[in-house]
C-alpha atoms as a PDB file:
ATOM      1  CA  UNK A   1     129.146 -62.675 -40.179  1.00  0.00           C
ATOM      2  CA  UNK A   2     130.932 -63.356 -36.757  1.00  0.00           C
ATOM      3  CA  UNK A   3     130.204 -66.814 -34.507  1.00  0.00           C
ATOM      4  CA  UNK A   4     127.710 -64.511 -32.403  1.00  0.00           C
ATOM      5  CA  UNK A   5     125.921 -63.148 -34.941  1.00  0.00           C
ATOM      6  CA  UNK A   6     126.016 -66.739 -37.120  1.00  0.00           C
ATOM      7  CA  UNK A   7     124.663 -68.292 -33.414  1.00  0.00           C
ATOM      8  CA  UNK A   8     122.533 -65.258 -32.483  1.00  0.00           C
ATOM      9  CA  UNK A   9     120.749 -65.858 -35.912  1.00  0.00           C
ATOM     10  CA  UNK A  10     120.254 -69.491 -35.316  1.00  0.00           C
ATOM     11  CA  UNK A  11     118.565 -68.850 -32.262  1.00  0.00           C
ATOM     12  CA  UNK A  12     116.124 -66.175 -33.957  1.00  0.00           C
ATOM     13  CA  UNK A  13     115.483 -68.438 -36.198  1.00  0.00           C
ATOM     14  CA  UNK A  14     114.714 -71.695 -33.838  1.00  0.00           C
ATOM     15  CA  UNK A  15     111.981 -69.646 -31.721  1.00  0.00           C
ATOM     16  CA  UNK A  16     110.234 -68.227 -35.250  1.00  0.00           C
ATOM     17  CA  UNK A  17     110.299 -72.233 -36.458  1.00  0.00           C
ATOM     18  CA  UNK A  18     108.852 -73.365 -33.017  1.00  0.00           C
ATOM     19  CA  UNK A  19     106.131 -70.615 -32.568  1.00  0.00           C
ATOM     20  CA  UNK A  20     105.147 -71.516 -35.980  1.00  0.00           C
ATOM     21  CA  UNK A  21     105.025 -75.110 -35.915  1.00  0.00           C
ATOM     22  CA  UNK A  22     101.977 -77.173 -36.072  1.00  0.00           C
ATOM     23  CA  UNK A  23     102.807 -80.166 -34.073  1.00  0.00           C
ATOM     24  CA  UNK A  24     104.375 -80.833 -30.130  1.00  0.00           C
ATOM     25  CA  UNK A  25     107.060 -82.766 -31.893  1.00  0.00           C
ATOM     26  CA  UNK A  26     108.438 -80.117 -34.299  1.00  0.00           C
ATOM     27  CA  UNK A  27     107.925 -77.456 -32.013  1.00  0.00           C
ATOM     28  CA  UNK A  28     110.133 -79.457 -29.359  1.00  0.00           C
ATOM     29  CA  UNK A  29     112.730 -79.956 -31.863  1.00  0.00           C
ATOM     30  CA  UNK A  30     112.858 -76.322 -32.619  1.00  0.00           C
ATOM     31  CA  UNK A  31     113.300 -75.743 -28.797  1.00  0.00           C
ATOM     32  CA  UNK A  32     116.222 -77.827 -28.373  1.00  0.00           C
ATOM     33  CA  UNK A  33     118.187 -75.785 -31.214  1.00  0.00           C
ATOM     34  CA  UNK A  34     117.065 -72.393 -29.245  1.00  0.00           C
ATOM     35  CA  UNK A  35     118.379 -74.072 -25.894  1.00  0.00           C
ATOM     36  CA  UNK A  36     121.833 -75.115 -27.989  1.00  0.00           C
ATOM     37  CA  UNK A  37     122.228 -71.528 -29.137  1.00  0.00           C
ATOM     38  CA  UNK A  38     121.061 -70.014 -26.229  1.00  0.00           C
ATOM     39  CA  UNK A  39     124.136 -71.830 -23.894  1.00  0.00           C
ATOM     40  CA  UNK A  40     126.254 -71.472 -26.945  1.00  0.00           C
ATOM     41  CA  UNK A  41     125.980 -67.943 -26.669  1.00  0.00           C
ATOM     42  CA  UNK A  42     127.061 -68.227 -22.484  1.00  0.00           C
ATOM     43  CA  UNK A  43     129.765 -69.914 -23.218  1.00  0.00           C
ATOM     44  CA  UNK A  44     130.752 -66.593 -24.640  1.00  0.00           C
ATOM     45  CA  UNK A  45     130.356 -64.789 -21.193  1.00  0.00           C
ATOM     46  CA  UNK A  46     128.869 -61.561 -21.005  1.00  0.00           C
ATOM     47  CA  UNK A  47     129.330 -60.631 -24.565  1.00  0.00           C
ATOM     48  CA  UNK A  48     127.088 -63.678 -25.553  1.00  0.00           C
ATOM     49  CA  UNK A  49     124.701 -62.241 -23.823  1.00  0.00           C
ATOM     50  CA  UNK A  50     124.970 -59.040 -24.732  1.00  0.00           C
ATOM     51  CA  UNK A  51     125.256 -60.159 -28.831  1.00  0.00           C
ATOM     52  CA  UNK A  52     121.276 -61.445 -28.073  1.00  0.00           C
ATOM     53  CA  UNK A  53     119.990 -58.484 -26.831  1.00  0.00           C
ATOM     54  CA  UNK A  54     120.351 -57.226 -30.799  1.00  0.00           C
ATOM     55  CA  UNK A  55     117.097 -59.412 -31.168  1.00  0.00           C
ATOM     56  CA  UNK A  56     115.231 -57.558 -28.569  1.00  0.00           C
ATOM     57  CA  UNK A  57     114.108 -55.294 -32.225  1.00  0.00           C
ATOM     58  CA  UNK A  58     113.296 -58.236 -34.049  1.00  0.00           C
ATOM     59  CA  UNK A  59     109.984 -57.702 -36.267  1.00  0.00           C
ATOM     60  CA  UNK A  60     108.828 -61.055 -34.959  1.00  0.00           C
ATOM     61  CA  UNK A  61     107.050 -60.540 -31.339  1.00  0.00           C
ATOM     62  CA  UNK A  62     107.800 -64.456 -30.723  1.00  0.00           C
ATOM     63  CA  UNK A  63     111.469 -63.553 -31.303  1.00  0.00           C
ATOM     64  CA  UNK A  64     111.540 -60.495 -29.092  1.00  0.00           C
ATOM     65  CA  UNK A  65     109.772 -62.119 -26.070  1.00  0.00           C
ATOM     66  CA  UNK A  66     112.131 -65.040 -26.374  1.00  0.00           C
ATOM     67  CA  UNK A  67     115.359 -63.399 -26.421  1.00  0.00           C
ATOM     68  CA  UNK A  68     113.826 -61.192 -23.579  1.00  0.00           C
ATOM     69  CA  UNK A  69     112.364 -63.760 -21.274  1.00  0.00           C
ATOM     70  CA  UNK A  70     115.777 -65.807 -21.376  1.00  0.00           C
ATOM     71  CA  UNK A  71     117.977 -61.989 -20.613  1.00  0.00           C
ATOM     72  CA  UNK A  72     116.093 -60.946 -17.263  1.00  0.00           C
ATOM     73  CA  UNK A  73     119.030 -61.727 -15.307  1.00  0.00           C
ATOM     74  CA  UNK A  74     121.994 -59.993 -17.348  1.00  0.00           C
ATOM     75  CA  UNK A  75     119.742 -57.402 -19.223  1.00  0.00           C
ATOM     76  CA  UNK A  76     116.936 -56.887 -16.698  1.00  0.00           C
ATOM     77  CA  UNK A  77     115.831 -52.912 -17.252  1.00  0.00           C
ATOM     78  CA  UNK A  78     115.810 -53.685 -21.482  1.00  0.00           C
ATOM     79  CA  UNK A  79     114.478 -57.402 -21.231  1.00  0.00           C
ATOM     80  CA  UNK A  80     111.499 -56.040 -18.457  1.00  0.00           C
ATOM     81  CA  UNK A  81     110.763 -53.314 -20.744  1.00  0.00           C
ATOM     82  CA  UNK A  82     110.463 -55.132 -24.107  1.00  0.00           C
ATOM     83  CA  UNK A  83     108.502 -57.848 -22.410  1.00  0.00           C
ATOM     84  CA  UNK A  84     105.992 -55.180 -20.593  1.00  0.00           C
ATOM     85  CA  UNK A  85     105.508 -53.665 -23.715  1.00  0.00           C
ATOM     86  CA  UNK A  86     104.530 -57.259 -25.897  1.00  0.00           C
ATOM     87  CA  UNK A  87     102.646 -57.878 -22.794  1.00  0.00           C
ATOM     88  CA  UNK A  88     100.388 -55.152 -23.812  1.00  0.00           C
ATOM     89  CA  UNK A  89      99.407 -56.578 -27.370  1.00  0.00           C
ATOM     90  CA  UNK A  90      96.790 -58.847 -28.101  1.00  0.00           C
ATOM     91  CA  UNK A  91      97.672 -62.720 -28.542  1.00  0.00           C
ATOM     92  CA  UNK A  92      99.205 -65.665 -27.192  1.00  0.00           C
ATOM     93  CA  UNK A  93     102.324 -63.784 -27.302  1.00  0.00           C
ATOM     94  CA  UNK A  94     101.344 -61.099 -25.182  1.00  0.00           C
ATOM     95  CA  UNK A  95     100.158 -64.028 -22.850  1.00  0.00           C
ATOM     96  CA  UNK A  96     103.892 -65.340 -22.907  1.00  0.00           C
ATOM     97  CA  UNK A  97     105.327 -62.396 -22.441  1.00  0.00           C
ATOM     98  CA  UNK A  98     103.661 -61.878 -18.987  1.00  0.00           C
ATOM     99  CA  UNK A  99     103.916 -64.875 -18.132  1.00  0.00           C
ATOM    100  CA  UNK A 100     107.787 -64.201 -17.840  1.00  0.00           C
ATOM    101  CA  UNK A 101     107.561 -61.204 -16.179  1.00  0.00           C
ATOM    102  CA  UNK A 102     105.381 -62.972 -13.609  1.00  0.00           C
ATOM    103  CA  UNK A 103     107.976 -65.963 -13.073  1.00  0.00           C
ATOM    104  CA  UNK A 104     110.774 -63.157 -13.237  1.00  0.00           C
ATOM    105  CA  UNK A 105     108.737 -60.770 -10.469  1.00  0.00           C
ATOM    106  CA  UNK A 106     107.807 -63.910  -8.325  1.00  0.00           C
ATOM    107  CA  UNK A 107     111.613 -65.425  -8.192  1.00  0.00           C
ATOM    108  CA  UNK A 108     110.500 -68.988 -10.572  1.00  0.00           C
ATOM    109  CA  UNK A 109     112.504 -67.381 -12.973  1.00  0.00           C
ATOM    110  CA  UNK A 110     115.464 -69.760 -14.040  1.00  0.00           C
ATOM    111  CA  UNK A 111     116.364 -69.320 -17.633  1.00  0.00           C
ATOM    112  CA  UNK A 112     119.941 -68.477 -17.135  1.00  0.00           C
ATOM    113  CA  UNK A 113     121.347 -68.888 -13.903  1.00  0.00           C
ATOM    114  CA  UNK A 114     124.298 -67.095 -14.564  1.00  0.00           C
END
């Protein structure tokens, strides 16, 4: 497995730990390790970026949205369309996922600032 894929898997599996945990303080430490992946991935560049889009056909919804919400900027036509579609479902994460398209379409959007 390559460092992208090793750190692209990490992050997958960060956002799955914090959607499913049961407690503020878990979840939180679950969102740190997605943050750490997440710039560990832009310190790659581009094709960082690019290696995280793989999880925009992850079977978990949680995953998807995530990976989408933080590629509007470099990936905007795939990350708008995965996130319109899981915006569509039923669920709290439906309600996430428009909830990013609404910070994206209303310019609060600042996941990755480039």
């Amino acid at each position: 497995m390559s460092e992208l894929s090793e750190i692209v898997a990490q992050f997958a599996h960060a956002v799955f730990a914090q959607a499913a945990a049961r407690d503020a303080k878990t979840a939180n430490k679950w969102v740190k390790k997605y943050l750490a992946a997440f710039d560990a991935l832009c310190a790659h560049g581009d094709s960082g970026r690019e290696a995280l889009t793989a999880l925009f056909e992850h079977r978990d919804p949680a995953v998807r949205i995530a990976s989408a919400a933080f590629l509007l900027r470099f990936a905007e036509e795939r990350a708008t369309r995965v996130l319109e579609e899981e915006s569509r479902r039923q669920g709290p994460t439906a309600f996430r996922a428009a909830q990013a398209l609404a910070r994206w379409r209303d310019g609060s959007w600042d996941l990755d600032p480039g």
